[in-house]
C-alpha atoms as a PDB file:
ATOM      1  CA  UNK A   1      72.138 106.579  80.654  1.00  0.00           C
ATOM      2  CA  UNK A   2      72.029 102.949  80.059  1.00  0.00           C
ATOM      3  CA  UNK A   3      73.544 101.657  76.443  1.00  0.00           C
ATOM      4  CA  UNK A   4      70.995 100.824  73.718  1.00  0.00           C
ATOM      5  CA  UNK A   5      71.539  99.518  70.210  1.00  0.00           C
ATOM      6  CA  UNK A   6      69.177 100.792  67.454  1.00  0.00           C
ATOM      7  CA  UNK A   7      67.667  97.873  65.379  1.00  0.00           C
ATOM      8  CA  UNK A   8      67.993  97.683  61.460  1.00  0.00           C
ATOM      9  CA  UNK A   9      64.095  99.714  61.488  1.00  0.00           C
ATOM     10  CA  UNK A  10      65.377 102.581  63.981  1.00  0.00           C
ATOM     11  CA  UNK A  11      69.082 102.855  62.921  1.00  0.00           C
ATOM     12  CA  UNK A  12      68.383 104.701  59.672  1.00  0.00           C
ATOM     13  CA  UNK A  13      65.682 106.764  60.568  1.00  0.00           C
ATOM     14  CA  UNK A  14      67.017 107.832  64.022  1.00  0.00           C
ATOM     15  CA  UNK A  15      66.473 111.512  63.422  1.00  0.00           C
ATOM     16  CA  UNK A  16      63.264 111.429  62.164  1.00  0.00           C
ATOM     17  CA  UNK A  17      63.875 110.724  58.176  1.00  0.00           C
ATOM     18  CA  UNK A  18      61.020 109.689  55.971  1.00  0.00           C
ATOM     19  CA  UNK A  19      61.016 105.908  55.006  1.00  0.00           C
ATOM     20  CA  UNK A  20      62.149 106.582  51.205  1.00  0.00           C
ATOM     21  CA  UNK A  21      64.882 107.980  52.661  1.00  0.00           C
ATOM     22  CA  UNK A  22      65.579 105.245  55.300  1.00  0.00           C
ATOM     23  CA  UNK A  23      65.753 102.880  52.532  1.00  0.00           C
ATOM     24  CA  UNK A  24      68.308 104.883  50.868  1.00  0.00           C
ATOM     25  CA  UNK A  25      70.354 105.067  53.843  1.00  0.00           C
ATOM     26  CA  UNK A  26      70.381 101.216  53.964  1.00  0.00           C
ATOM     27  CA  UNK A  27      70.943 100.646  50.778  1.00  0.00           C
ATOM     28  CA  UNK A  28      73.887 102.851  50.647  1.00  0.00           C
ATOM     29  CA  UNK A  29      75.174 101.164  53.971  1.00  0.00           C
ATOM     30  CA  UNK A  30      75.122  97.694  52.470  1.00  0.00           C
ATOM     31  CA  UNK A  31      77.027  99.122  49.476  1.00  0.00           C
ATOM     32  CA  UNK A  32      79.583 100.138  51.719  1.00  0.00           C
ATOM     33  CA  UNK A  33      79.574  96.714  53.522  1.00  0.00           C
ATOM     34  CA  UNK A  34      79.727  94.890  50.079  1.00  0.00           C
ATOM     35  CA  UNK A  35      83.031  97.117  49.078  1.00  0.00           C
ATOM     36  CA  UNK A  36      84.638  96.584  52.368  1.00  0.00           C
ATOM     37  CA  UNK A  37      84.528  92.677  52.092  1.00  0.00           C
ATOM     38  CA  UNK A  38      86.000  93.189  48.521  1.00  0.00           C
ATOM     39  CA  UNK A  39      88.656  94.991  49.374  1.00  0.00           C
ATOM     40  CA  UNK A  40      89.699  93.402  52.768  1.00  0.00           C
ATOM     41  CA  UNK A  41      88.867  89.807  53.359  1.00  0.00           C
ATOM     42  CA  UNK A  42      92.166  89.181  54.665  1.00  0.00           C
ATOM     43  CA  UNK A  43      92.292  91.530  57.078  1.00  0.00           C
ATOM     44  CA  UNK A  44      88.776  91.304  57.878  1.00  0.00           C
ATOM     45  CA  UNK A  45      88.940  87.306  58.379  1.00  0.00           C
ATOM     46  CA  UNK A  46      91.825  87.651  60.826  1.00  0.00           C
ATOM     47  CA  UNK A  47      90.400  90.598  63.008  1.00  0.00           C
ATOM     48  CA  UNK A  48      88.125  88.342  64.250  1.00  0.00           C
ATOM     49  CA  UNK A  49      90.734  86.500  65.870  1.00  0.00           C
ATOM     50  CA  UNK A  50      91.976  89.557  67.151  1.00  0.00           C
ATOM     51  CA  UNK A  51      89.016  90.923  68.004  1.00  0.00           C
ATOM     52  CA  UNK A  52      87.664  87.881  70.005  1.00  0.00           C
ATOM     53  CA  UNK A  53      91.034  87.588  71.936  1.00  0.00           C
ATOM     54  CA  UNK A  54      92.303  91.638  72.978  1.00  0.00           C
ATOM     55  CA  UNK A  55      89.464  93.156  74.448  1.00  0.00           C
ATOM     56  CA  UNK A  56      91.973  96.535  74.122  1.00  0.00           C
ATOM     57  CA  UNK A  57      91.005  96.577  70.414  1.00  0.00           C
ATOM     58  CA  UNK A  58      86.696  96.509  71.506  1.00  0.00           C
ATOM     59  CA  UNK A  59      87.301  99.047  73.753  1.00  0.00           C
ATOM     60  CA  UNK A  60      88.708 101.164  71.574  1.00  0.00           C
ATOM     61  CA  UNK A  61      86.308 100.467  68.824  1.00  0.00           C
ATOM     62  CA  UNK A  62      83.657 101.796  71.041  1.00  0.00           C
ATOM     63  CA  UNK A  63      84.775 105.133  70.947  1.00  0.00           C
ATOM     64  CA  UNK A  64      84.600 106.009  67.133  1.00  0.00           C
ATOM     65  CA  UNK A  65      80.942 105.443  66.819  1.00  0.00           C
ATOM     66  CA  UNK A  66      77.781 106.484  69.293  1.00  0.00           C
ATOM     67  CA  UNK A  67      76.670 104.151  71.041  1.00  0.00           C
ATOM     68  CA  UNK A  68      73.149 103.372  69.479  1.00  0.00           C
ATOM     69  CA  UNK A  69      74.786 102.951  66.077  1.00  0.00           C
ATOM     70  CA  UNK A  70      77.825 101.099  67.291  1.00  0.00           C
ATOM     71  CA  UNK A  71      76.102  97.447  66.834  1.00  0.00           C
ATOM     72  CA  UNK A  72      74.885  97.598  63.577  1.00  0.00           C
ATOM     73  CA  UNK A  73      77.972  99.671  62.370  1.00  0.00           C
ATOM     74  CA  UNK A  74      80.139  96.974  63.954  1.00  0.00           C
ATOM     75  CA  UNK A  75      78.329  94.456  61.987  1.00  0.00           C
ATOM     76  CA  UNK A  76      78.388  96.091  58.666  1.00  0.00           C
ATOM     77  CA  UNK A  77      81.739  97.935  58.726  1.00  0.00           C
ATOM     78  CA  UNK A  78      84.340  96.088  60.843  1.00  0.00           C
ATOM     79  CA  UNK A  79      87.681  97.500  60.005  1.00  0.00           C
ATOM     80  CA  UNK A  80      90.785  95.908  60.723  1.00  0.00           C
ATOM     81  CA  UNK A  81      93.211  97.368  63.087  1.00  0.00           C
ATOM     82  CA  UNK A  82      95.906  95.152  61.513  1.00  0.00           C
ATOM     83  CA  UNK A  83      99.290  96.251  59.422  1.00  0.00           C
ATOM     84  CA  UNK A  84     101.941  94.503  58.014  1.00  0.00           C
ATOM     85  CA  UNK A  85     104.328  97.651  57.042  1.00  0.00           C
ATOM     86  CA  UNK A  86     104.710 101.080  56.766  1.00  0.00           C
ATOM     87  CA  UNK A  87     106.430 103.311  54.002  1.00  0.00           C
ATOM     88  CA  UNK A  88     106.514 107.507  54.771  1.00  0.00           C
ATOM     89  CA  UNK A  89     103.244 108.486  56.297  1.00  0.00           C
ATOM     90  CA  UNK A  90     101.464 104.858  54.706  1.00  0.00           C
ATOM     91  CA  UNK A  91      99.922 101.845  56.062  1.00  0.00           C
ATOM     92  CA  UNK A  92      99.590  98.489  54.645  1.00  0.00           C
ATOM     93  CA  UNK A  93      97.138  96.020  55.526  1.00  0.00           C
ATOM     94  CA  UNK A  94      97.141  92.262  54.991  1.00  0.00           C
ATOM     95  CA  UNK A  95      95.013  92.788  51.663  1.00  0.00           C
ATOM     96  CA  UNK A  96      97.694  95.384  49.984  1.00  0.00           C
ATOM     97  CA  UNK A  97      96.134  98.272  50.645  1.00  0.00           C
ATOM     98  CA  UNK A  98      97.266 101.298  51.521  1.00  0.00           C
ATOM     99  CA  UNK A  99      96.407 103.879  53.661  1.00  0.00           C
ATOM    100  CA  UNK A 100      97.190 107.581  54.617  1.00  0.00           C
ATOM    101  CA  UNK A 101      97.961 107.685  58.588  1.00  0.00           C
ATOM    102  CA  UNK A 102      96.414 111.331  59.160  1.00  0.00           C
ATOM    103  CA  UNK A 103      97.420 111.114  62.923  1.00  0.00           C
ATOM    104  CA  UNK A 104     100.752 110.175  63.067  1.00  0.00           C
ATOM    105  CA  UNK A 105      99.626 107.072  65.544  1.00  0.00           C
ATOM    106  CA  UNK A 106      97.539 108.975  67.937  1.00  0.00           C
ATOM    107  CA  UNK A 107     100.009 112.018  67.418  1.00  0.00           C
ATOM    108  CA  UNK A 108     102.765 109.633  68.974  1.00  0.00           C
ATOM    109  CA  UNK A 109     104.922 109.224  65.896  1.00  0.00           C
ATOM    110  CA  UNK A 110     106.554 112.714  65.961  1.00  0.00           C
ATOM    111  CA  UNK A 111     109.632 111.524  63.794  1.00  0.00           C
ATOM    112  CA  UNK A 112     107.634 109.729  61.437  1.00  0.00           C
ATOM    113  CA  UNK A 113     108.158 105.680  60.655  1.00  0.00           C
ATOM    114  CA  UNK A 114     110.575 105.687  59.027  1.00  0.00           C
ATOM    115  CA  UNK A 115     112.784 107.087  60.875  1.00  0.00           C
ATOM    116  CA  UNK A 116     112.248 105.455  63.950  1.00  0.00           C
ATOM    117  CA  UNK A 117     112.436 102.094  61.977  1.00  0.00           C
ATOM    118  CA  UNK A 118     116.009 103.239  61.486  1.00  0.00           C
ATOM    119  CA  UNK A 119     116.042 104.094  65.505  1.00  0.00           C
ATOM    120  CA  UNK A 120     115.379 100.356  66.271  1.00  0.00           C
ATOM    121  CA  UNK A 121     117.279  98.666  63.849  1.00  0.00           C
ATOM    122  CA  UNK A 122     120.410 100.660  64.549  1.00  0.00           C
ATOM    123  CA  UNK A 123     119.585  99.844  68.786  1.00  0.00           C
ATOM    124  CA  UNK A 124     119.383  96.208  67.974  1.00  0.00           C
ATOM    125  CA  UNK A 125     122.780  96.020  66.424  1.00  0.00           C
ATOM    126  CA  UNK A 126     124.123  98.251  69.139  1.00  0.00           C
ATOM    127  CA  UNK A 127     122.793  95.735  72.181  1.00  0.00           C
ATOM    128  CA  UNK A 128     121.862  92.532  70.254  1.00  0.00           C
ATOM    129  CA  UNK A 129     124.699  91.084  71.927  1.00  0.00           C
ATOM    130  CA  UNK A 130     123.738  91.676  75.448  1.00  0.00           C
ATOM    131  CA  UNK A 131     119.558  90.636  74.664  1.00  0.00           C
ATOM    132  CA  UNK A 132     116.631  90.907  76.861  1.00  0.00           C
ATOM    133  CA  UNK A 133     118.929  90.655  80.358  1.00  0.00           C
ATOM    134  CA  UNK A 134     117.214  92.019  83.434  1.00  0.00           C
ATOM    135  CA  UNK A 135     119.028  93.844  85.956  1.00  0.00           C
ATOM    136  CA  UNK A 136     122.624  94.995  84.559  1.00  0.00           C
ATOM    137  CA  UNK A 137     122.516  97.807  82.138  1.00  0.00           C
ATOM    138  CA  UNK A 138     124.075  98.354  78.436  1.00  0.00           C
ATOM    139  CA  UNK A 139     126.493 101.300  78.618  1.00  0.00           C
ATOM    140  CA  UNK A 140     124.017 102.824  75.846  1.00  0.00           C
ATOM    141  CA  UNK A 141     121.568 103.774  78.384  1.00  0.00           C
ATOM    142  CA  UNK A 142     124.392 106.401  79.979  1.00  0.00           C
ATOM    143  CA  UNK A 143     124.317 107.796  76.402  1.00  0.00           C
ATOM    144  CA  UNK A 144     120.327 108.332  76.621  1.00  0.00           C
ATOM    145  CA  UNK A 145     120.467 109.832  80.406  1.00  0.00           C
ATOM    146  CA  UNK A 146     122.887 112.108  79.459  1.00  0.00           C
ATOM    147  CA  UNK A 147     121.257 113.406  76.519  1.00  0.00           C
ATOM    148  CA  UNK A 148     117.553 113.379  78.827  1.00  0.00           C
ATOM    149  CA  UNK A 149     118.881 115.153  81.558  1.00  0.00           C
ATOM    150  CA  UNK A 150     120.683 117.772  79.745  1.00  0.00           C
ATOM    151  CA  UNK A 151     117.124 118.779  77.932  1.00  0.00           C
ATOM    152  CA  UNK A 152     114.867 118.303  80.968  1.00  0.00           C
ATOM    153  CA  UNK A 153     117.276 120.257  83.554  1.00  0.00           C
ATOM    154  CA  UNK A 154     116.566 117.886  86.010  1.00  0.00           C
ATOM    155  CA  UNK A 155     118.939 115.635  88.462  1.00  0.00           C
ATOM    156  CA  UNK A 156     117.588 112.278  88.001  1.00  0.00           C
ATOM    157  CA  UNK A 157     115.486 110.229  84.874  1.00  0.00           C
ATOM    158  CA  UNK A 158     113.186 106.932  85.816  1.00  0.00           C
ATOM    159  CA  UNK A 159     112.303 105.198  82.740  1.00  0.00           C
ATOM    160  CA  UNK A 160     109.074 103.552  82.463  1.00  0.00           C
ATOM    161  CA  UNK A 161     106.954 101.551  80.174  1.00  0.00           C
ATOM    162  CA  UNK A 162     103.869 103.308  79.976  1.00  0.00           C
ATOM    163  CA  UNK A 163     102.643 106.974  81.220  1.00  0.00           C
ATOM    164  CA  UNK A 164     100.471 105.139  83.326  1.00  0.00           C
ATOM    165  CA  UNK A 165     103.338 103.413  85.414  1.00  0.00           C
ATOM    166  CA  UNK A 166     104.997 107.217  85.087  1.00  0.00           C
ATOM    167  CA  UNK A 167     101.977 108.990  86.545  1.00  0.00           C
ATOM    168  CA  UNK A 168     101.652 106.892  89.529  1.00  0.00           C
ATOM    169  CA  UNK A 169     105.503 106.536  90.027  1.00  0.00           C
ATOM    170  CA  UNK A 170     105.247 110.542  89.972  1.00  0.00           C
ATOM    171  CA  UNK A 171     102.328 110.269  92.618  1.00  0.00           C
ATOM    172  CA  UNK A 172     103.757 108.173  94.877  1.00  0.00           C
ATOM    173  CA  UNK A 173     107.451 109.894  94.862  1.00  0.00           C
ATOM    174  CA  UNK A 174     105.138 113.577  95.487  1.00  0.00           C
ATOM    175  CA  UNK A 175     103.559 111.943  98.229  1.00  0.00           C
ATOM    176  CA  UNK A 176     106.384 110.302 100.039  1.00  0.00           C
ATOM    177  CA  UNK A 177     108.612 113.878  99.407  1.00  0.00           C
ATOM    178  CA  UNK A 178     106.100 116.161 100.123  1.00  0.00           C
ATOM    179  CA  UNK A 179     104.541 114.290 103.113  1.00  0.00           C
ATOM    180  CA  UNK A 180     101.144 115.124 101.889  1.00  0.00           C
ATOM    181  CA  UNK A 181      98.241 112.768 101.359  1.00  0.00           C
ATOM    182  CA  UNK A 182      96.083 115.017  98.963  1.00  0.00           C
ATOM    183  CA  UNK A 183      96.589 114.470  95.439  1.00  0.00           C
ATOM    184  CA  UNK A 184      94.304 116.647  92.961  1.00  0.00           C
ATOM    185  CA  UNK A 185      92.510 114.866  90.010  1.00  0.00           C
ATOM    186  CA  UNK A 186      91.375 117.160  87.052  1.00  0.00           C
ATOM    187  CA  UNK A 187      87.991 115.490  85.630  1.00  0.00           C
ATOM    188  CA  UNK A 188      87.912 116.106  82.119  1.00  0.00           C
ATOM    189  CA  UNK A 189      91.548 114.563  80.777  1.00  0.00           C
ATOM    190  CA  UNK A 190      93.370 111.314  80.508  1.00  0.00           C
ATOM    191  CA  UNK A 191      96.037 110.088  83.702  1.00  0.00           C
ATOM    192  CA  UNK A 192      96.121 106.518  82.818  1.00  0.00           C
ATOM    193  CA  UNK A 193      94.262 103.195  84.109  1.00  0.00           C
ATOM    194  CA  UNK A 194      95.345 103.225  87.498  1.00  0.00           C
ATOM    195  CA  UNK A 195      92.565 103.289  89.637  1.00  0.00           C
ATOM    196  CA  UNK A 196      94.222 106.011  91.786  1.00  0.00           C
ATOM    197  CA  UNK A 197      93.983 108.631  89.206  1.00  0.00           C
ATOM    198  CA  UNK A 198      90.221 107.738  87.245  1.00  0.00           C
ATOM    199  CA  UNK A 199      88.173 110.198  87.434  1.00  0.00           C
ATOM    200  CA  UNK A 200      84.591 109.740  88.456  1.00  0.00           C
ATOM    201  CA  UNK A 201      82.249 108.858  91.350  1.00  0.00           C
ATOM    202  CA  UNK A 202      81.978 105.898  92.969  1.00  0.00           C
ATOM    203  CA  UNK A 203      79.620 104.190  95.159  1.00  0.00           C
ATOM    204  CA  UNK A 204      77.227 106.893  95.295  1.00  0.00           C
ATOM    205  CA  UNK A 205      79.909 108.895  96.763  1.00  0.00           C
ATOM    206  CA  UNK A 206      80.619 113.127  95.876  1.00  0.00           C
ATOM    207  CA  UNK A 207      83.747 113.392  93.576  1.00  0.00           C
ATOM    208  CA  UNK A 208      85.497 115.281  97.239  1.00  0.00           C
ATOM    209  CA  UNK A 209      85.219 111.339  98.505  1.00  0.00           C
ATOM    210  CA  UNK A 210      86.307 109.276  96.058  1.00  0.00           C
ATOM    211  CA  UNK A 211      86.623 110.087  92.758  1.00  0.00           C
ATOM    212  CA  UNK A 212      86.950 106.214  91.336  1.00  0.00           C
ATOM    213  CA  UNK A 213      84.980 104.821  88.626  1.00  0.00           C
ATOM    214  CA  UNK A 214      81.227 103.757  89.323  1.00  0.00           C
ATOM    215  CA  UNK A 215      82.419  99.723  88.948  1.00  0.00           C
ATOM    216  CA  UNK A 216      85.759 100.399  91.175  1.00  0.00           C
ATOM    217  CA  UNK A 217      85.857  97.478  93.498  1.00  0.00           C
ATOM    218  CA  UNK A 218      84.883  98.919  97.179  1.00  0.00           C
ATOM    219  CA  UNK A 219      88.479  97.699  98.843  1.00  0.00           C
ATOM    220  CA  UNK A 220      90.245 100.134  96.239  1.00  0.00           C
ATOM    221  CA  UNK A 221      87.952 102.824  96.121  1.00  0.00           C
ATOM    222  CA  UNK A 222      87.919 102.779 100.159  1.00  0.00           C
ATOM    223  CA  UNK A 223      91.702 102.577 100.122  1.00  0.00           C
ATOM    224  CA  UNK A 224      91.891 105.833  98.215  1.00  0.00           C
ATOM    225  CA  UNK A 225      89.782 107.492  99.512  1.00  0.00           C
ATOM    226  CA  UNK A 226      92.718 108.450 101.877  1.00  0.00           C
ATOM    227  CA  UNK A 227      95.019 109.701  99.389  1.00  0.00           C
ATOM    228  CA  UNK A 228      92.599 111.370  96.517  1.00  0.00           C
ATOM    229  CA  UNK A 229      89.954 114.022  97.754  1.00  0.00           C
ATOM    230  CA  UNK A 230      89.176 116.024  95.205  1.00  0.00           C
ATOM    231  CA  UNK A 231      88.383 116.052  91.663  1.00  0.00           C
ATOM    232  CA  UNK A 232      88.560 119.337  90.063  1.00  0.00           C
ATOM    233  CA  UNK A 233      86.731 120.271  86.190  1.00  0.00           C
ATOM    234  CA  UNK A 234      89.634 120.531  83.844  1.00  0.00           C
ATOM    235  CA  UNK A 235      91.398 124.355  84.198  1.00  0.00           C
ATOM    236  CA  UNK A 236      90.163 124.914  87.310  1.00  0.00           C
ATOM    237  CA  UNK A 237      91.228 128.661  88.298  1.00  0.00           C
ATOM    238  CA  UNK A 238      90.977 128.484  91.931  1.00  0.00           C
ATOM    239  CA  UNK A 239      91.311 125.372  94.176  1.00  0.00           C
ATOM    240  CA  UNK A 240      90.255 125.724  97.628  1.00  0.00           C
ATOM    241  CA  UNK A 241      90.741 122.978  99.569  1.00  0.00           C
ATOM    242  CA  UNK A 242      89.024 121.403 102.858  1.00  0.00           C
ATOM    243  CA  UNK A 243      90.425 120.131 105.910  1.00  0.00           C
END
C-alpha cells in the first residue's frame, strides 16, 4: 500500500463521524496543540534542529502514529525527544518539565538511571587517565571478562557497539565454523540494519531467494542471495530445508 496523508477535512472524520462531531475533534486537537506550545517552546524550538538534521529521530517518529494521521499529527503535536537530566524513573526536558519514563528506555535501562549514572562516573575516574586510546587495553576490562564469562559459561567474550555489529559478527563466525552458507531469517522480529539479516522480499524475488528489503540495492541483495535462503514466519515449528 502506498503512504497517504489525510487532509484537515478527512483526518477527523476518517471513520465515518458526523460533521458536529468532526468539529469537535478539531477543536479539541487544536486545544491540545495550543497547551503543548505553552508548556514546551524550548524544547519544541530546538527539535527542529534536531529533527531537520538526524533522520534516526523521523524514522522513529513514524512508528507511533498510522500513517494517514502521521502528517497532520506531526504538525499539531511535535514532541521533543530532547532531555537534559534524569532523577529515579523521571525525565526533564529543556522547559522543566517532568516526565514519568514508563519503559525504562525501550526496556534497556534494567538498573534504572541512577544507578548507572553512578556506573559511568565511577568508570571515568577509574580510566580517565588512560582516555579514548585505541588499541591497548585498561586492565579494567580483565575485571569485566572475568565477571562475563563466568555468567555466560562460555570460553571467549567479543565486545561490540551495537547488537547489530553483534548479530552479524555472530553470522559470520557461524558461517566460517560451521562451513555452511545457509543462514535462517525469522520474518516477524528485529536482527538489526544490516542488510544481511532484513527481512523481506526484494526485487520481485520469493522470500527462499532473497529475503532483502524491496529498496535493497541489486549488488547486495544479489550478493546474499548466496548466504541467506530462507525466511521463516516467527516460531516456525518445522524447517525443512531445500537443496
Amino acid at each position: 500500500m502506498r503512504s497517504f496523508a489525510f487532509d484537515e477535512d478527512k483526518f477527523f472524520c476518517a471513520d465515518g463521524a458526523s460533521a458536529e462531531i468532526a468539529e469537535k475533534r478539531k477543536a479539541g486537537m487544536n486545544a491540545l496543540a495550543d497547551s503543548f506550545n505553552k508548556q514546551f517552546p524550548k524544547s519544541l524550538a530546538s527539535a527542529e534542529t534536531f529533527l531537520d538534521g538526524i533522520s534516526d529521530l523521523r524514522f522513529t517518529d513514524t512508528n507511533r502514529v498510522p500513517f494517514p494521521f502521521q502528517k497532520l499529527v506531526r504538525e499539531k503535536l511535535n514532541v521533543a525527544s530532547l532531555a537534559v537530566s534524569s532523577v529515579g524513573p523521571n525525565i526533564f526536558d529543556l522547559d522543566g518539565n517532568k516526565t514519568l519514563d514508563i519503559s525504562g528506555s525501550y526496556g534497556v535501562n534494567v538498573c534504572g538511571y541512577d544507578n548507572y549514572k553512578r556506573w559511568i562516573q565511577e568508570g571515568w575516574e577509574a580510566t580517565k587517565e588512560l582516555g579514548p586510546v585505541l588499541g591497548p587495553l585498561h586492565p579494567i576490562v580483565g575485571e569485566n571478562l572475568a565477571m562475563i564469562k563466568a555468567v555466560s559459561k562460555l570460553d571467549e567474550v567479543s565486545f561490540h557497539m551495537s547488537g547489530t555489529e553483534a548479530i552479524m559478527c555472530a553470522v559470520r563466525l557461524a558461517a566460517f565454523n560451521k562451513r555452511r552458507s545457509l543462514v535462517v531469517c525469522f520474518a516477524g522480529a528485529y536482527h538489526g540494519w544490516w542488510d544481511g539479516v532484513q527481512p523481506g522480499t526484494a526485487l520481485g524475488l520469493s522470500q527462499i531467494q532473497a529475503p532483502a528489503f524491496a529498496d535493497c540495492p541489486p549488488v547486495i541483495t544479489v550478493y546474499y542471495i548466496h548466504h541467506i535462503r530462507t525466511v521463516c514466519p516467527y516460531s516456525t515449528p518445522i524447517l525443512k530445508t531445500q537443496d
